[in-house]
PDB file of N, CA and C in Angstrom:
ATOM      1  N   UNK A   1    -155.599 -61.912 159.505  1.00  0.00           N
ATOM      2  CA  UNK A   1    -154.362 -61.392 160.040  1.00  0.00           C
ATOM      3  C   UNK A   1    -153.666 -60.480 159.030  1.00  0.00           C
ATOM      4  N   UNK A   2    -153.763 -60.908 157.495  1.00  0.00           N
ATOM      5  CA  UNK A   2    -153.165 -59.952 156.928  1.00  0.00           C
ATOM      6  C   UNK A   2    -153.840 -58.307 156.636  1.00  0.00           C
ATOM      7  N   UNK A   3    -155.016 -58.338 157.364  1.00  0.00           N
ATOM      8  CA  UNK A   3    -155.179 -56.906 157.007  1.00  0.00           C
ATOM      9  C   UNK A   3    -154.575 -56.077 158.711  1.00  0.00           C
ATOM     10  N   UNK A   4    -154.843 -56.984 159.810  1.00  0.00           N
ATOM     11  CA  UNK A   4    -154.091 -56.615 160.989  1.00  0.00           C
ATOM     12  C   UNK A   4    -152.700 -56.605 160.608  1.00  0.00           C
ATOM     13  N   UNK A   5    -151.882 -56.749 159.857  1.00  0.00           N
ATOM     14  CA  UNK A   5    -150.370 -56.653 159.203  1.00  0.00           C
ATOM     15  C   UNK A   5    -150.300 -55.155 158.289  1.00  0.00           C
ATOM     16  N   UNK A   6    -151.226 -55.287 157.796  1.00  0.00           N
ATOM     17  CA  UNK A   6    -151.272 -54.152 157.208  1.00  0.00           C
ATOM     18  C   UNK A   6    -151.334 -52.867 157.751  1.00  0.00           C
ATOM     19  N   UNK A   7    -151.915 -52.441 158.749  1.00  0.00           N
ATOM     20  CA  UNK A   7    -152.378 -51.993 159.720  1.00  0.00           C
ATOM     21  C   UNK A   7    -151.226 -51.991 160.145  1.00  0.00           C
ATOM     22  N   UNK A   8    -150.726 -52.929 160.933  1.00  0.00           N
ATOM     23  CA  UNK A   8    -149.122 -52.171 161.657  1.00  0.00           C
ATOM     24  C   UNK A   8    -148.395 -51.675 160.482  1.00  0.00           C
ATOM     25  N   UNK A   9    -148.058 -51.712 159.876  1.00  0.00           N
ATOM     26  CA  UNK A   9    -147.221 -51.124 158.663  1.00  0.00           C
ATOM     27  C   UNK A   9    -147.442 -50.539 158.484  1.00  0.00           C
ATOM     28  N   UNK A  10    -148.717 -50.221 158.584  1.00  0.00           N
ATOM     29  CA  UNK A  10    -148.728 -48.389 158.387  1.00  0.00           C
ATOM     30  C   UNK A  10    -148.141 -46.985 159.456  1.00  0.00           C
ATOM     31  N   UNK A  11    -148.011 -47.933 160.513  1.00  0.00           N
ATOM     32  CA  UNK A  11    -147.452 -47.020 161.850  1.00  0.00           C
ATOM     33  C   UNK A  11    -149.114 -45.762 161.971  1.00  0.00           C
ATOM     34  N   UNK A  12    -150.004 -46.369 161.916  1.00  0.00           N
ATOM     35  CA  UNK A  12    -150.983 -45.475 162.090  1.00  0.00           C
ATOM     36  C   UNK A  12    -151.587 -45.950 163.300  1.00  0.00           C
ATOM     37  N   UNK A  13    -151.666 -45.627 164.708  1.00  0.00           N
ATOM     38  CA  UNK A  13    -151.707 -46.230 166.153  1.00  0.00           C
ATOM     39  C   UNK A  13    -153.432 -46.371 166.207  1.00  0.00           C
ATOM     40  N   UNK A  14    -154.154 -45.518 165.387  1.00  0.00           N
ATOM     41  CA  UNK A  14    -155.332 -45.941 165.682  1.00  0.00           C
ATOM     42  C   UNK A  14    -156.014 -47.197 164.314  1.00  0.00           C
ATOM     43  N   UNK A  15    -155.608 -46.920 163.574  1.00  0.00           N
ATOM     44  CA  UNK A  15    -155.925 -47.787 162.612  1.00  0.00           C
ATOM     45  C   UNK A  15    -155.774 -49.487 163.173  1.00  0.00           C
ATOM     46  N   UNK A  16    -154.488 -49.522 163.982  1.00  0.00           N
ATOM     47  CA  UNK A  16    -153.831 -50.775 163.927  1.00  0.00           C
ATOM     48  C   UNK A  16    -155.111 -51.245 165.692  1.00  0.00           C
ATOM     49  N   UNK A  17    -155.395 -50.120 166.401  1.00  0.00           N
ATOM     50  CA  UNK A  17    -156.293 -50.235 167.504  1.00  0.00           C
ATOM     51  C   UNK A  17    -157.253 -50.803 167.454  1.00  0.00           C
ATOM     52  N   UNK A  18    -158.243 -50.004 165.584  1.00  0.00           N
ATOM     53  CA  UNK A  18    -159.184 -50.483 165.626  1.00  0.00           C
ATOM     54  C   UNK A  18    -159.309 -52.053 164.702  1.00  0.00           C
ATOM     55  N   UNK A  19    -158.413 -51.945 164.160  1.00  0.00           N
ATOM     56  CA  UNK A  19    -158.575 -53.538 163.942  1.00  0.00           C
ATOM     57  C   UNK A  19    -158.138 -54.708 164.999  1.00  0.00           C
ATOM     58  N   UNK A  20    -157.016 -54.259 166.019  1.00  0.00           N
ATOM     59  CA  UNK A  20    -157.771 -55.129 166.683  1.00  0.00           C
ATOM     60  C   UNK A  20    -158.823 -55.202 167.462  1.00  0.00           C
ATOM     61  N   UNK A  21    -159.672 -53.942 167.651  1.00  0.00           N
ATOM     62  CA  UNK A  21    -160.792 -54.880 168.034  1.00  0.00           C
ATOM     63  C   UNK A  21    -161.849 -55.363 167.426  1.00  0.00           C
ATOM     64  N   UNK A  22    -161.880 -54.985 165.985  1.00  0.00           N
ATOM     65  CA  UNK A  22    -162.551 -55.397 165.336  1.00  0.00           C
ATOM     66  C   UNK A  22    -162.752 -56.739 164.480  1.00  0.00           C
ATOM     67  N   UNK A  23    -161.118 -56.999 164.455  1.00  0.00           N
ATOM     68  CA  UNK A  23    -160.894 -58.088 163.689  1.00  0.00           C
ATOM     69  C   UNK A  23    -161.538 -59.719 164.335  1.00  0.00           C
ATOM     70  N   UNK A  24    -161.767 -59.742 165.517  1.00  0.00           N
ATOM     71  CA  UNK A  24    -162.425 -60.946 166.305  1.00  0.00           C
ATOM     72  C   UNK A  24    -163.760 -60.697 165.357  1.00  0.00           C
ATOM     73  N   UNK A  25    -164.357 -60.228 165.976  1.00  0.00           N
ATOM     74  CA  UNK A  25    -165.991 -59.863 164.995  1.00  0.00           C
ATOM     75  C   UNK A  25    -166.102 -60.391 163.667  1.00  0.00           C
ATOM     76  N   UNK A  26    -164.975 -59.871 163.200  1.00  0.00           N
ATOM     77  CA  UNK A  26    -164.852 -59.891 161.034  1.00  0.00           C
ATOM     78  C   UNK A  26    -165.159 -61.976 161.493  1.00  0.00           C
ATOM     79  N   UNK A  27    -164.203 -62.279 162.002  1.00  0.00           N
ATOM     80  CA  UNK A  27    -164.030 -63.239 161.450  1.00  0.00           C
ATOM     81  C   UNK A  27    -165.022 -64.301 162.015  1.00  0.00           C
ATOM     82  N   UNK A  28    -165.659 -63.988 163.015  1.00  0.00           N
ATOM     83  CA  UNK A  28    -166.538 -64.854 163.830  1.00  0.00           C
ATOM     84  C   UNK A  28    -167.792 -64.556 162.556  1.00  0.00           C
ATOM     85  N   UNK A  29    -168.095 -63.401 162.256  1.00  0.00           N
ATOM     86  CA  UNK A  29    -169.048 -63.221 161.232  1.00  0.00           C
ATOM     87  C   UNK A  29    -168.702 -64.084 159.864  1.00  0.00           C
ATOM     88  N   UNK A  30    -167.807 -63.839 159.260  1.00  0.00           N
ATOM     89  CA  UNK A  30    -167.415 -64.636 158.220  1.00  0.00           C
ATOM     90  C   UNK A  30    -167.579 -65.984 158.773  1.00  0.00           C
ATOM     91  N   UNK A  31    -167.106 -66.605 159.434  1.00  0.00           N
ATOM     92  CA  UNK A  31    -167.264 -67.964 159.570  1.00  0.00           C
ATOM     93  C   UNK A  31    -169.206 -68.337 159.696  1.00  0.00           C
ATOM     94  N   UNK A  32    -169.681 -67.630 160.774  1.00  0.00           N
ATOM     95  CA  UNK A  32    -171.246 -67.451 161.149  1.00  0.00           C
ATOM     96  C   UNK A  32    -172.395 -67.461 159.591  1.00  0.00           C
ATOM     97  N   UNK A  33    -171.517 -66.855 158.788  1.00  0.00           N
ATOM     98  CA  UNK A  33    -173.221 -66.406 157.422  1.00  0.00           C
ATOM     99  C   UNK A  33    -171.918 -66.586 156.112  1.00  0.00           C
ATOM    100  N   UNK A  34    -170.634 -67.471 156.532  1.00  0.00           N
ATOM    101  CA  UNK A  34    -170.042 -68.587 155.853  1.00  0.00           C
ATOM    102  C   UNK A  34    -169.844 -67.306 154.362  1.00  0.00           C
ATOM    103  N   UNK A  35    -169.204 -66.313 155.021  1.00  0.00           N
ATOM    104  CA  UNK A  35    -168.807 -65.223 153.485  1.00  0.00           C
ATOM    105  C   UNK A  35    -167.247 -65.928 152.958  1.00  0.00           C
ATOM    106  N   UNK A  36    -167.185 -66.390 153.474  1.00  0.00           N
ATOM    107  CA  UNK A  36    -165.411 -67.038 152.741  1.00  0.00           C
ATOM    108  C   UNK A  36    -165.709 -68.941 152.422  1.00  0.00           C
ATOM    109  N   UNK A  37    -166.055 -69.078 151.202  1.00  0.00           N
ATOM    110  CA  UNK A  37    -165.751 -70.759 150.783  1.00  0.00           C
ATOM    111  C   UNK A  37    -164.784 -71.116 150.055  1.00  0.00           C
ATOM    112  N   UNK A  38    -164.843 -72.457 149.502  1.00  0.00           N
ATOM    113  CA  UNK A  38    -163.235 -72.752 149.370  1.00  0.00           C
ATOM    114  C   UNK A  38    -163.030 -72.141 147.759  1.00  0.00           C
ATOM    115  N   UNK A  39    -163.857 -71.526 147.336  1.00  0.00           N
ATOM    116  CA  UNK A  39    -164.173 -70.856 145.861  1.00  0.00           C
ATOM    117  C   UNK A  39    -163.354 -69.099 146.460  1.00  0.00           C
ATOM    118  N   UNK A  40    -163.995 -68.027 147.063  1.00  0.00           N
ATOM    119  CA  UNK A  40    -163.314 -67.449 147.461  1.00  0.00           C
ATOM    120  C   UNK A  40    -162.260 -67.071 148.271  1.00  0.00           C
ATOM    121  N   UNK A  41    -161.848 -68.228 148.917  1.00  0.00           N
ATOM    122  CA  UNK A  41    -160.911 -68.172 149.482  1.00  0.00           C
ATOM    123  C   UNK A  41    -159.484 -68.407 149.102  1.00  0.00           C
ATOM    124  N   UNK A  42    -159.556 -68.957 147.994  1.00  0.00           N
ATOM    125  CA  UNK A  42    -158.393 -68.756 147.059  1.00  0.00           C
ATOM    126  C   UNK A  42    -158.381 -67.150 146.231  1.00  0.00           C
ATOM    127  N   UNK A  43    -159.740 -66.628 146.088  1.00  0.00           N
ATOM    128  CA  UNK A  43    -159.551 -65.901 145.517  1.00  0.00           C
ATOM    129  C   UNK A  43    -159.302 -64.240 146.145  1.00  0.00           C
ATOM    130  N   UNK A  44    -159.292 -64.505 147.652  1.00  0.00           N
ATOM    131  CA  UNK A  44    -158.862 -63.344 148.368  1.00  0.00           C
ATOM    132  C   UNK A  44    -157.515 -63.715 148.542  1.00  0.00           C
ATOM    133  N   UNK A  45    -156.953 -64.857 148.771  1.00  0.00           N
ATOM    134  CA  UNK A  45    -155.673 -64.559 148.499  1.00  0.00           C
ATOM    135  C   UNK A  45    -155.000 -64.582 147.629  1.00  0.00           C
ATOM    136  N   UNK A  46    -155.248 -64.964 146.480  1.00  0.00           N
ATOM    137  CA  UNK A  46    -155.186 -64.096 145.561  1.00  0.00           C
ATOM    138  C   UNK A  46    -154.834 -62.316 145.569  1.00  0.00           C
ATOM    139  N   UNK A  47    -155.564 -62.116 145.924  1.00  0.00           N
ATOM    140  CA  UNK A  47    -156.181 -60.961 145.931  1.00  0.00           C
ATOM    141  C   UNK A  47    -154.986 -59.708 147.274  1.00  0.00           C
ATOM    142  N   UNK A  48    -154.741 -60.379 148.140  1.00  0.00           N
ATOM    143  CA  UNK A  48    -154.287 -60.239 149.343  1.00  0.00           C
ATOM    144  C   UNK A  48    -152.279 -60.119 148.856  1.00  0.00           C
ATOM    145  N   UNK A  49    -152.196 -61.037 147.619  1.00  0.00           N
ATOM    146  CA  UNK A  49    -150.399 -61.224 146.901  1.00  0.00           C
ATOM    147  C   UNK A  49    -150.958 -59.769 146.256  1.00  0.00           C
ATOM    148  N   UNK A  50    -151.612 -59.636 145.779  1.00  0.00           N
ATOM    149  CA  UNK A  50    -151.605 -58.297 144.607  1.00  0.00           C
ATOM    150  C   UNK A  50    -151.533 -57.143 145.665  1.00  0.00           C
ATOM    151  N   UNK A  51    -152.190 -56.906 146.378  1.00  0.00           N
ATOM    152  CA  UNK A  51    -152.271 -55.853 147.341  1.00  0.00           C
ATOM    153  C   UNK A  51    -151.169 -55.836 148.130  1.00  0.00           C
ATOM    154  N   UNK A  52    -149.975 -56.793 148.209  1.00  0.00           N
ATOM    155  CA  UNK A  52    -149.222 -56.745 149.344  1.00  0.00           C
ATOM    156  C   UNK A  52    -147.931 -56.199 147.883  1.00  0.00           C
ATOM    157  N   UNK A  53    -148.209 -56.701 146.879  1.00  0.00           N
ATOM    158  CA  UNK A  53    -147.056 -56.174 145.933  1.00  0.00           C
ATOM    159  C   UNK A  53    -147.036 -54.827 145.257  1.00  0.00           C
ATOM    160  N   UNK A  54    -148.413 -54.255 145.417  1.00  0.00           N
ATOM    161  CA  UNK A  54    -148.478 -53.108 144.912  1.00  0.00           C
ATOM    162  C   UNK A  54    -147.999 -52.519 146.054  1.00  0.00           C
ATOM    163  N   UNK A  55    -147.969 -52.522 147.707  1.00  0.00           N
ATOM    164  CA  UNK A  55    -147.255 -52.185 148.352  1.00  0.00           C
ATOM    165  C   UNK A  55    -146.096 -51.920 148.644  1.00  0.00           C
ATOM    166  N   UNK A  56    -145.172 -53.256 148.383  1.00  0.00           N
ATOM    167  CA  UNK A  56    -144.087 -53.332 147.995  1.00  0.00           C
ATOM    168  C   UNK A  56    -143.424 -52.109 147.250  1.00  0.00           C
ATOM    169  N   UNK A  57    -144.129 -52.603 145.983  1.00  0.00           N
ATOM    170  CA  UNK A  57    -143.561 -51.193 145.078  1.00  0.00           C
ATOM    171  C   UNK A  57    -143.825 -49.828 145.132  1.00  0.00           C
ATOM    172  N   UNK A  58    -144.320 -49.716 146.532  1.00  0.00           N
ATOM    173  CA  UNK A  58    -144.765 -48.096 146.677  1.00  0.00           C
ATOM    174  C   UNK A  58    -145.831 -47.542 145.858  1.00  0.00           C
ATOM    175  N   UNK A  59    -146.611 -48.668 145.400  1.00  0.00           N
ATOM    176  CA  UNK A  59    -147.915 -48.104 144.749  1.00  0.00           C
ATOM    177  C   UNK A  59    -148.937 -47.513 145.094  1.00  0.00           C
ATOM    178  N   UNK A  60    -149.273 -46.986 145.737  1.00  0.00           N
ATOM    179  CA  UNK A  60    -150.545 -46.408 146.844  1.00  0.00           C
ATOM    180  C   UNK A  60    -151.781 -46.276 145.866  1.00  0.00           C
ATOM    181  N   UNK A  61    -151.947 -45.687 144.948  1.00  0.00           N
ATOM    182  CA  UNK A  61    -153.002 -45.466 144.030  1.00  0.00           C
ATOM    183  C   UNK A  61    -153.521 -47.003 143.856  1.00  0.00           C
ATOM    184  N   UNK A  62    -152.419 -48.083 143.214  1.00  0.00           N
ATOM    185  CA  UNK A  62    -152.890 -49.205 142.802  1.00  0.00           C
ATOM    186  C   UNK A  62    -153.537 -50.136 143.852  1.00  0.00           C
ATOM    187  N   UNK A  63    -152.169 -50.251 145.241  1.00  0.00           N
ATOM    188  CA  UNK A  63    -152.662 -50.278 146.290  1.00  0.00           C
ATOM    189  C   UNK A  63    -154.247 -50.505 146.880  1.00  0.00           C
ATOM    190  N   UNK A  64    -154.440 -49.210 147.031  1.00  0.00           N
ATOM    191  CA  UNK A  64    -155.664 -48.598 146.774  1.00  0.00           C
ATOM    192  C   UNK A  64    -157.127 -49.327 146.145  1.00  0.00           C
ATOM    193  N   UNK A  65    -156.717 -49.506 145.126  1.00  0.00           N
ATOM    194  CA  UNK A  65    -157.365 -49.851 144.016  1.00  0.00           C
ATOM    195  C   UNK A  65    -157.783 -51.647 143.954  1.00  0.00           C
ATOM    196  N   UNK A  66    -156.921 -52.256 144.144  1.00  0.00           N
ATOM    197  CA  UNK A  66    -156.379 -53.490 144.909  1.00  0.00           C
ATOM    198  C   UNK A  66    -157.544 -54.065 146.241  1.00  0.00           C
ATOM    199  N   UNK A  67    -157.189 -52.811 147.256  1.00  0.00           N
ATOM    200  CA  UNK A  67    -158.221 -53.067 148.548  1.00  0.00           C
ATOM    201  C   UNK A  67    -159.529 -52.670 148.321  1.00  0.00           C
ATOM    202  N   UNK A  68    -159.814 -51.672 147.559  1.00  0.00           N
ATOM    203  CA  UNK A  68    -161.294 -51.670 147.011  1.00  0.00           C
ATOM    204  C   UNK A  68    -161.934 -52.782 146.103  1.00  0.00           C
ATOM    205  N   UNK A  69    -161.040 -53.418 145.580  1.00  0.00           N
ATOM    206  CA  UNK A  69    -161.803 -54.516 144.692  1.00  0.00           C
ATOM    207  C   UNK A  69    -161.817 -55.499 145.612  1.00  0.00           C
ATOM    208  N   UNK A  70    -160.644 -55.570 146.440  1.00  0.00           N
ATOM    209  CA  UNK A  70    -160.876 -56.954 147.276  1.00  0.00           C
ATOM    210  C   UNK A  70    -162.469 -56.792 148.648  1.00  0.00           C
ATOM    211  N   UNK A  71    -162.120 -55.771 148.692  1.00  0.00           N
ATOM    212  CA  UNK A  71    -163.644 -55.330 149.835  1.00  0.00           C
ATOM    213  C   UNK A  71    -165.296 -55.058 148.859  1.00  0.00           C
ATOM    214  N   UNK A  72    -164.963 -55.529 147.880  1.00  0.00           N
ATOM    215  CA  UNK A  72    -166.131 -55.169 146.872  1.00  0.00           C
ATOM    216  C   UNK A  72    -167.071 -56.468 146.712  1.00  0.00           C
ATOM    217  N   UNK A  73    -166.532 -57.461 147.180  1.00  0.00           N
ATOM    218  CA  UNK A  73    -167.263 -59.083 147.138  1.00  0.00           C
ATOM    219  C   UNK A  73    -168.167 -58.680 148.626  1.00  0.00           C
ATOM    220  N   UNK A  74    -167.048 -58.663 149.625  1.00  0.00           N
ATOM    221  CA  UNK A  74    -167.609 -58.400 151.074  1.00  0.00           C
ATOM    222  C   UNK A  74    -169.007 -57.075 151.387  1.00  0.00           C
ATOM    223  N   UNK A  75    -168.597 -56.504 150.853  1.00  0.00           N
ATOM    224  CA  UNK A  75    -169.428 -55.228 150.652  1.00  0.00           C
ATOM    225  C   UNK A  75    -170.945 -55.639 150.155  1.00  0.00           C
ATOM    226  N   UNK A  76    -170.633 -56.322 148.447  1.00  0.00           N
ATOM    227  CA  UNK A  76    -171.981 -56.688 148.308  1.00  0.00           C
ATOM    228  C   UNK A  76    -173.066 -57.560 148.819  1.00  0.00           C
ATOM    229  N   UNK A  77    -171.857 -59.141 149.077  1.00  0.00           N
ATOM    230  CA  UNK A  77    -172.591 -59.682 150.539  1.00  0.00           C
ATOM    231  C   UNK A  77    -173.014 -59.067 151.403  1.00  0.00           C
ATOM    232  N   UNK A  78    -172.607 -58.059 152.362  1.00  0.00           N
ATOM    233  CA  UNK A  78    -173.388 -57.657 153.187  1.00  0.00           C
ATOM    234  C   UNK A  78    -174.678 -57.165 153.052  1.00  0.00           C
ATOM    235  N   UNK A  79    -174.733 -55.899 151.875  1.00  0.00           N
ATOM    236  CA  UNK A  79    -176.131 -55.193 151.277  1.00  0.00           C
ATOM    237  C   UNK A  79    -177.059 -56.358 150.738  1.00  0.00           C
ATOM    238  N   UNK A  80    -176.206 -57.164 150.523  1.00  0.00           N
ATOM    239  CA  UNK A  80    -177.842 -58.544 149.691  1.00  0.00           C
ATOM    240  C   UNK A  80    -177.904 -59.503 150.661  1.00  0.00           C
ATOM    241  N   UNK A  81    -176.868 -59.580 151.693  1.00  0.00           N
ATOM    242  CA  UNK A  81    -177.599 -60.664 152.956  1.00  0.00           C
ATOM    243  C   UNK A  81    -178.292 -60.118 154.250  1.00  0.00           C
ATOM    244  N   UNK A  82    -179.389 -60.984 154.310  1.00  0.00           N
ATOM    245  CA  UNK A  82    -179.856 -60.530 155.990  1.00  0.00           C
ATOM    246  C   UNK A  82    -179.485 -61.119 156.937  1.00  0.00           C
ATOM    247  N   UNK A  83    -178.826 -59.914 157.506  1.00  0.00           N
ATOM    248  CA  UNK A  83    -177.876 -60.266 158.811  1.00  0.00           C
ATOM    249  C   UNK A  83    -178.510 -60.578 160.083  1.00  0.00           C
TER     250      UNK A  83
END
């Protein structure tokens, strides 16, 4: 939900479209080939306070920087698991 939050906040009408329809999928998959345990799941939210504060402060670069590291676990799971 918090990246569907994110997404409205941006007032970007297709962005916020395509997550929702995408966001059912994300998470049926994550649960399915089990990409979130109780080891990363502290550590995306984690991850999820930093990205929402660099927001806060109008950081966009860090921002930025923030959502690429947090999509960088997910990312490599995908390329090294068979789906």
């Amino acid at each position: 939900m918090f990246h569907l939050k994110i997404a409205e906040a941006s007032k970007n009408a297709v962005l916020k479209s395509l997550m929702l329809i995408i966001t059912p999928d994300i998470v049926k998959n994550f649960i399915q080939y089990r990409v979130c345990d109780d080891d990363t799941e502290f550590k995306a939210f984690h991850e999820h306070q930093l990205i929402l504060e660099h927001i806060a402060n109008q950081d966009a670069e860090a921002a930025a920087n923030a959502m690429r590291d947090h999509l960088k676990d997910v990312t490599e799971f995908s390329q090294s698991a068979k789906l």
